[in-house]
Protein backbone atom coordinates (compact mmCIF):
# COMPACT_ATOMS: atom_id res chain seq x y z
CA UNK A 1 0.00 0.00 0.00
CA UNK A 2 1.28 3.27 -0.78
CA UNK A 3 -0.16 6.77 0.98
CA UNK A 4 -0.39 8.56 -2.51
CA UNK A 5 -2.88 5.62 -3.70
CA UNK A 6 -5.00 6.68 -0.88
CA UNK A 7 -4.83 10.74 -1.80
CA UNK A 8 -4.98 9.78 -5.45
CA UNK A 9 -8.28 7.98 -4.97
CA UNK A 10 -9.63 10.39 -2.80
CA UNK A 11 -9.03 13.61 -5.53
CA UNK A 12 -10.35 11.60 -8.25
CA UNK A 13 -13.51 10.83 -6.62
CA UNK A 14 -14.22 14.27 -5.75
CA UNK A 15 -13.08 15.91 -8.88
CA UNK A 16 -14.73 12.93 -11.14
CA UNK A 17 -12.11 13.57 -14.06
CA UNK A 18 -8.69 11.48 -14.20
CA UNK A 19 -7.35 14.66 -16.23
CA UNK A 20 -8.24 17.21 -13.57
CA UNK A 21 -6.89 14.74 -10.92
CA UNK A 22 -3.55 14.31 -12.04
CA UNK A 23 -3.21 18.01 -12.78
CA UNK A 24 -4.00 18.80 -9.07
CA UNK A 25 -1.88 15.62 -7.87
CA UNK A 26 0.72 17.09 -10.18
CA UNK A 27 1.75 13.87 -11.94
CA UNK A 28 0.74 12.83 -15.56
CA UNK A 29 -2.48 11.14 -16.37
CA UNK A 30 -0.83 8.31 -17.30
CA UNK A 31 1.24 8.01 -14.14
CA UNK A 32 -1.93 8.78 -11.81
CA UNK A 33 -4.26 5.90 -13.56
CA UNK A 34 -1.38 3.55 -12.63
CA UNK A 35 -1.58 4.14 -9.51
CA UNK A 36 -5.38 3.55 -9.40
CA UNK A 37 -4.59 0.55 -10.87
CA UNK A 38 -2.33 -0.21 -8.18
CA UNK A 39 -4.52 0.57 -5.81
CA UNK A 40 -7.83 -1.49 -7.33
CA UNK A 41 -4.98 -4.40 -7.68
CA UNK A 42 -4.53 -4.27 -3.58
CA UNK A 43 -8.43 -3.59 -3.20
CA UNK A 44 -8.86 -6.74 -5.45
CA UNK A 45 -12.18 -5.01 -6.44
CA UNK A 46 -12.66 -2.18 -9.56
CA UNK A 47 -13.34 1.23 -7.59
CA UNK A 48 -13.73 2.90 -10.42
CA UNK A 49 -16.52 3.00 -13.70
CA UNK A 50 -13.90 3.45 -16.15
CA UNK A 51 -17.35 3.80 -19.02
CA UNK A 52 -19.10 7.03 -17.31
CA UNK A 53 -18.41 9.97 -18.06
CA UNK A 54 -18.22 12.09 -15.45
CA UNK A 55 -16.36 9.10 -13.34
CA UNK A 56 -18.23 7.18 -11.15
CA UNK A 57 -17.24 5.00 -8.08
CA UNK A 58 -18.22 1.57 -8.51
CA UNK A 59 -20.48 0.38 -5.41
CA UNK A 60 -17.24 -1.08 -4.11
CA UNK A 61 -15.33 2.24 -4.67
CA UNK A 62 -18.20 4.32 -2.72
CA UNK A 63 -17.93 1.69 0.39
CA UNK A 64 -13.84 2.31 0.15
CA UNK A 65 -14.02 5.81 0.34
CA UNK A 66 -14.82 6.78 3.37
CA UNK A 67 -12.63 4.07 4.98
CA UNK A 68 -9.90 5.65 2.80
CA UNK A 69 -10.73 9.16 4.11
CA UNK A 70 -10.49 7.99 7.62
CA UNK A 71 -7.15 5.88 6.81
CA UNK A 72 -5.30 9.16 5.86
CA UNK A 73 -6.90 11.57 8.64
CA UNK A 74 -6.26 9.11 11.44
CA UNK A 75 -2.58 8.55 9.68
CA UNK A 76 -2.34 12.53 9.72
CA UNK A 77 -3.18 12.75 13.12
CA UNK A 78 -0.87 10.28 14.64
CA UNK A 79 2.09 11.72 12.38
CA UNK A 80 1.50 15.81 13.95
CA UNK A 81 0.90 13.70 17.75
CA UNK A 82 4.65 12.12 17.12
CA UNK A 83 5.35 15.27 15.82
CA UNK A 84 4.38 17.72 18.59
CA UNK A 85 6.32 14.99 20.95
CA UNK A 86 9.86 15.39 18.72
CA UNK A 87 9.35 19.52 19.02
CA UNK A 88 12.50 20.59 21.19
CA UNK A 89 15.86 21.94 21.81
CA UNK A 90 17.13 18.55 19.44
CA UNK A 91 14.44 17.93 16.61
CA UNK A 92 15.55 16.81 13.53
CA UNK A 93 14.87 19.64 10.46
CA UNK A 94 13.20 17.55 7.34
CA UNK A 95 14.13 17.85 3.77
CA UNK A 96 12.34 16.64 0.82
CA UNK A 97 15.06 16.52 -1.54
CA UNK A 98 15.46 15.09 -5.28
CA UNK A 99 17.80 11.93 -5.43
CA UNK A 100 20.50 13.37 -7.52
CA UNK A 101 20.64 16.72 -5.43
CA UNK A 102 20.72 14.69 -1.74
CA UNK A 103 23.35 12.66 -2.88
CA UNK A 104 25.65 15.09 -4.71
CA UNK A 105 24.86 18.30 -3.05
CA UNK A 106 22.54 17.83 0.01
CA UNK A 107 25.02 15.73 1.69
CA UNK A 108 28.78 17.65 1.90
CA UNK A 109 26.36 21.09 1.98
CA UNK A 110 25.22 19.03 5.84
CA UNK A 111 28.30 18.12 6.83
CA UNK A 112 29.92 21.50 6.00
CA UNK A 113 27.31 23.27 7.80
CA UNK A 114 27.66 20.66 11.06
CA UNK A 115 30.60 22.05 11.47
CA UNK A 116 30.09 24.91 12.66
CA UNK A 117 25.99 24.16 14.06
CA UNK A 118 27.18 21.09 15.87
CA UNK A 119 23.56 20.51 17.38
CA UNK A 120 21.60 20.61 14.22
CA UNK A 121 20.37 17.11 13.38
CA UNK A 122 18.58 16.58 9.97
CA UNK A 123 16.36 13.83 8.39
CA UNK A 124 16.45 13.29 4.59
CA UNK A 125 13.67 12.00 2.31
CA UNK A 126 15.01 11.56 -1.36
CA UNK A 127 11.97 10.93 -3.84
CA UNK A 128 10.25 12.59 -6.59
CA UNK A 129 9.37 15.57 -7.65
CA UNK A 130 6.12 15.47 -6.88
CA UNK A 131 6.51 13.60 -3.98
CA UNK A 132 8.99 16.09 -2.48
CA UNK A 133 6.53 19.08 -3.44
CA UNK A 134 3.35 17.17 -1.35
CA UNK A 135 5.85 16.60 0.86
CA UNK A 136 6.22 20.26 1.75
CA UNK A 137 2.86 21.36 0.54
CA UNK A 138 1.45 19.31 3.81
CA UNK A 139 3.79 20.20 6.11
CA UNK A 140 5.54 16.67 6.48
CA UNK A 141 8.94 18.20 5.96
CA UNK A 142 10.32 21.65 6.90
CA UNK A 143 12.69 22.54 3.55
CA UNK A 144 12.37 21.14 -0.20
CA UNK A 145 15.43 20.90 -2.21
CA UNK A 146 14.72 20.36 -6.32
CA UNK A 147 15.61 21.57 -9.62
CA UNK A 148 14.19 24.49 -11.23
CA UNK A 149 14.20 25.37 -14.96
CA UNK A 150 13.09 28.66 -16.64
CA UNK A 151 10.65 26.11 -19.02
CA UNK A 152 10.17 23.45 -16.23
CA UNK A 153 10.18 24.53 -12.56
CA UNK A 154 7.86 22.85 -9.77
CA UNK A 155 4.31 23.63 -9.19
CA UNK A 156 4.87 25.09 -5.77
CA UNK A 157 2.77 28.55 -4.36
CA UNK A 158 5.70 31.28 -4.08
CA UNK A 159 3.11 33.33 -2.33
CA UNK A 160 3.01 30.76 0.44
CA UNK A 161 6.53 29.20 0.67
CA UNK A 162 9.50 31.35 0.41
CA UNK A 163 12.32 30.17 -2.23
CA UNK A 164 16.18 30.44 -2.26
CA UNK A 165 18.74 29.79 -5.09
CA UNK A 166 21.24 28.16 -3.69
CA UNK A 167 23.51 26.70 -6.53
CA UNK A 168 23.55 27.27 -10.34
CA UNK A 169 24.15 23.84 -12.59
CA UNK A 170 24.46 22.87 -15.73
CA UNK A 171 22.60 20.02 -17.61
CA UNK A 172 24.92 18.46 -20.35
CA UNK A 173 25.37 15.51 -22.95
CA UNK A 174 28.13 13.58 -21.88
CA UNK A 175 29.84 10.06 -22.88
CA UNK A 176 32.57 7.73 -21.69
CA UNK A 177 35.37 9.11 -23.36
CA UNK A 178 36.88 6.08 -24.90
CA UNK A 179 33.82 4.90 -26.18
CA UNK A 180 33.01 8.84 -27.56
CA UNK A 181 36.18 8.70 -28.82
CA UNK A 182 36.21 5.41 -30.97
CA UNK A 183 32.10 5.70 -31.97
CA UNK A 184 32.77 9.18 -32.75
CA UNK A 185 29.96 10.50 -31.09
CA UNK A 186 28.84 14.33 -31.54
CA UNK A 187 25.65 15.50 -31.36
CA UNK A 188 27.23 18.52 -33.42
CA UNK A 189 27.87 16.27 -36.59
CA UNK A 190 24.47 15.26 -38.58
CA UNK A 191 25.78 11.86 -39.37
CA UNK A 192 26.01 11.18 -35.71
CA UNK A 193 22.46 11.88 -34.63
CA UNK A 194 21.84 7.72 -34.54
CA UNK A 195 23.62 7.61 -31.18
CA UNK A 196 22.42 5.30 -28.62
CA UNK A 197 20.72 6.80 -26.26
CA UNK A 198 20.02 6.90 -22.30
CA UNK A 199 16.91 8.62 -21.79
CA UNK A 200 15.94 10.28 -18.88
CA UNK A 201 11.76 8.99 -17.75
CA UNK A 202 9.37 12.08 -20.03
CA UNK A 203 7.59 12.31 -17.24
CA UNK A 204 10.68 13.04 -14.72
CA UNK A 205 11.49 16.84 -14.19
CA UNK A 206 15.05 16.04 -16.00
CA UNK A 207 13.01 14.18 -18.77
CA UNK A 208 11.13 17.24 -19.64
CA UNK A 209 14.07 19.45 -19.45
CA UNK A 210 15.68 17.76 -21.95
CA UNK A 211 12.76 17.66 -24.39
CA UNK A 212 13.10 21.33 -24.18
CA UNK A 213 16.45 21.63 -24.53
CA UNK A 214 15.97 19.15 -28.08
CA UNK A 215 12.49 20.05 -29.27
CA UNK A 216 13.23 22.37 -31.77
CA UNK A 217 16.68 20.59 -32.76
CA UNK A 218 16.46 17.61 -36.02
CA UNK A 219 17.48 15.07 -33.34
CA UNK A 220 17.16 11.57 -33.52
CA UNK A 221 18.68 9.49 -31.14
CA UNK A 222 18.36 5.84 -30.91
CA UNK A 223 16.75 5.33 -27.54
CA UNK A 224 18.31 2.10 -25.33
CA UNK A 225 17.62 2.49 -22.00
CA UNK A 226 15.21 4.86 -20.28
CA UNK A 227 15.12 5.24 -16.60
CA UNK A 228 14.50 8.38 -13.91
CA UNK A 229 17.31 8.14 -11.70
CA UNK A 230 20.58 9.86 -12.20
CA UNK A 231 22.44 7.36 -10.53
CA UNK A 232 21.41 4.61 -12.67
CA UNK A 233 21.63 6.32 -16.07
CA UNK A 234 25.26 7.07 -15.34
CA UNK A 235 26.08 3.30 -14.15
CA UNK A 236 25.21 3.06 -17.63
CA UNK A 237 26.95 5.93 -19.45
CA UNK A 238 29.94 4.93 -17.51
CA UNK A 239 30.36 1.37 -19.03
CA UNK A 240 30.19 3.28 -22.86
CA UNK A 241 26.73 2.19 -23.19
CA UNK A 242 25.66 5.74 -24.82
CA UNK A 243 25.23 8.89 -24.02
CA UNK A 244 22.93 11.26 -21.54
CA UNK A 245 22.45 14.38 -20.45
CA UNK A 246 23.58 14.77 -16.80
CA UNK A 247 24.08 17.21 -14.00
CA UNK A 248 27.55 18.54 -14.28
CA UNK A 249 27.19 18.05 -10.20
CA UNK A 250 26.36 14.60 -10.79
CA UNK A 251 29.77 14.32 -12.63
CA UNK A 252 32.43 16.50 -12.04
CA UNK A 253 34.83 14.16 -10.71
CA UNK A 254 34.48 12.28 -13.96
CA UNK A 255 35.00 15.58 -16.42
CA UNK A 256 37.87 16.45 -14.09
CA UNK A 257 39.76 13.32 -14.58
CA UNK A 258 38.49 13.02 -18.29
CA UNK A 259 36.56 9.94 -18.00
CA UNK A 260 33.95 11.67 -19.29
CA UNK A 261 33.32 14.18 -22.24
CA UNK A 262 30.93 16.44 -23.65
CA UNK A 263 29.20 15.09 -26.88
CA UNK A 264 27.84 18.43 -28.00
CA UNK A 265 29.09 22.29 -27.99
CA UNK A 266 26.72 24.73 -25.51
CA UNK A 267 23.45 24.80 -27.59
CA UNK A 268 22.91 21.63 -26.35
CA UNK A 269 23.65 22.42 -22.26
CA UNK A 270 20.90 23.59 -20.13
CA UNK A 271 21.22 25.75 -17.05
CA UNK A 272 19.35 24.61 -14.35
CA UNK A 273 19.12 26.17 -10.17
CA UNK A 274 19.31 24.23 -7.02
CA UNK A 275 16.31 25.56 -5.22
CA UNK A 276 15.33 25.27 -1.75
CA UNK A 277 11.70 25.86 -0.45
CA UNK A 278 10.21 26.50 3.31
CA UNK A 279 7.83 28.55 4.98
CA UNK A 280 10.22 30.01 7.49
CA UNK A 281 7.29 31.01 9.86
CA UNK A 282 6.76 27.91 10.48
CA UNK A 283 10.67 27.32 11.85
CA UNK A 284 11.76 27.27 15.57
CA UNK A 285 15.58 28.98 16.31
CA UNK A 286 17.37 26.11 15.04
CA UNK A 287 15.81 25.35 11.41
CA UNK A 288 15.60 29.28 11.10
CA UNK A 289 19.07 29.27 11.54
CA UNK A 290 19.68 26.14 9.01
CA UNK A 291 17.95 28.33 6.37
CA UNK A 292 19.82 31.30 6.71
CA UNK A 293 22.96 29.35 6.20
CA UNK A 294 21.61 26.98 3.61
């Protein structure tokens, strides 16, 4: 079972449209009827009239509901009572925080700041985008660390949660440099554009950055491998597989040393911002203190 099957279920039986739900759940339609799916799968029972139109719940759906409702409130309630008890001198401050950014920025930016805030303890969820945006939206973590993208930035209220840049990267294609080298693969030369391919999930917040960054180039990769993680594209890129677009904070270590090369000049690269979300007034000394720092 999986909380978000819950909220999912909930939305689209009060909005009765699967395309207005997964706008307001801020996933893709096909993404949120998955996880309907998912969720009739562990009922064992359709919830849903799939042939109405507007939706309708199916008489099982209509008896779920309400236990569903009462599922998440009595969840909700027993998360702020634990809450309320962890409120003191020594809480931990919660982040929401994209994979690729916990893992290659989150974590030395925490232990640099330690240093010199010695008490501060912190507690680190790394999931989706839209997981890390509910996250914040209700109140289960204190700060949100994602990307943001002048064409693709998070659906988050800016009237309601304060934001602060915090680091400017760069999105570029990249290759294993031997295999660049002997294939050679260049997204600048036409006869090249057949390159294999590691694709970033459409739906993912990189995904749709880098449709921008090649929907109004003639590009025609050959797809191999499509997955959302960083981490696991570049196990990939790293054995010569292909080539992907990647944070340069994802691999700097790797252009540094040269195992690792750019496969196209800059109108291929896409600036992206490490952001960081909160609603400050919400923040005891400690976490207020985090944030000015962060």
């Amino acid at each position: 079972m999986d909380l978000n099957w819950l909220r999912d279920f909930e939305c689209l039986a009060r909005t009765q449209n699967f395309t207005r739900a997964a706008d307001e759940r801020n996933i893709t339609q096909s993404a949120f009827s998955r996880r309907i799916k998912a969720l009739e799968s562990w009922v064992g029972l359709p919830l849903v009239n799939r042939a109405t139109y507007p939706v309708q719940l199916t008489e099982a759906g209509v008896q779920f509901l309400p236990v569903a409702t009462a599922a998440m409130a009595h969840l909700s309630e027993a998360r702020q009572t634990l809450r309320d008890a962890d409120r003191g001198e020594h809480r931990f401050i919660r982040f929401s925080v994209l994979h690729t950014i916990s893992v290659h920025f989150l974590a030395n930016r925490i232990e640099t700041l330690q240093a010199s805030m010695p008490d501060i303890r912190t507690r680190v969820i790394s999931d989706s985008l839209s997981t890390c945006c509910e996250l914040l939206v209700e109140g289960a973590v204190d700060i949100m660390l994602c990307y943001t993208h002048s064409a693709v930035s998070p659906t988050i209220d800016e009237t309601a949660f304060a934001r602060k840049d915090l680091l400017t990267d760069r999105l570029v294609p990249v290759a294993a440099a031997d295999a660049a080298q002997q294939n050679g693969w260049t997204l600048n030369d036409p006869k090249c554009r057949n390159m294999p391919y590691l694709a970033y999930e459409r739906s993912s917040f990189l995904g749709m950055v880098v449709e921008h960054a090649v929907g109004r180039k003639s590009f025609a990769p050959k797809t191999i491998y499509v997955d959302a993680l960083v981490e696991a594209i570049k196990r990939r890129l790293m054995a010569g597989s292909g080539f992907a677009w990647m944070p340069e904070t994802a691999i700097h270590n790797e252009l540094e040393d040269g195992t690792l090369v750019s496969v196209g000049d800059e109108s291929w690269v896409q600036d992206l911002t490490i952001a960081a979300y909160a609603d400050p007034s919400q923040f005891d000394r400690t976490a207020l203190s985090l944030w000015n720092v962060l």
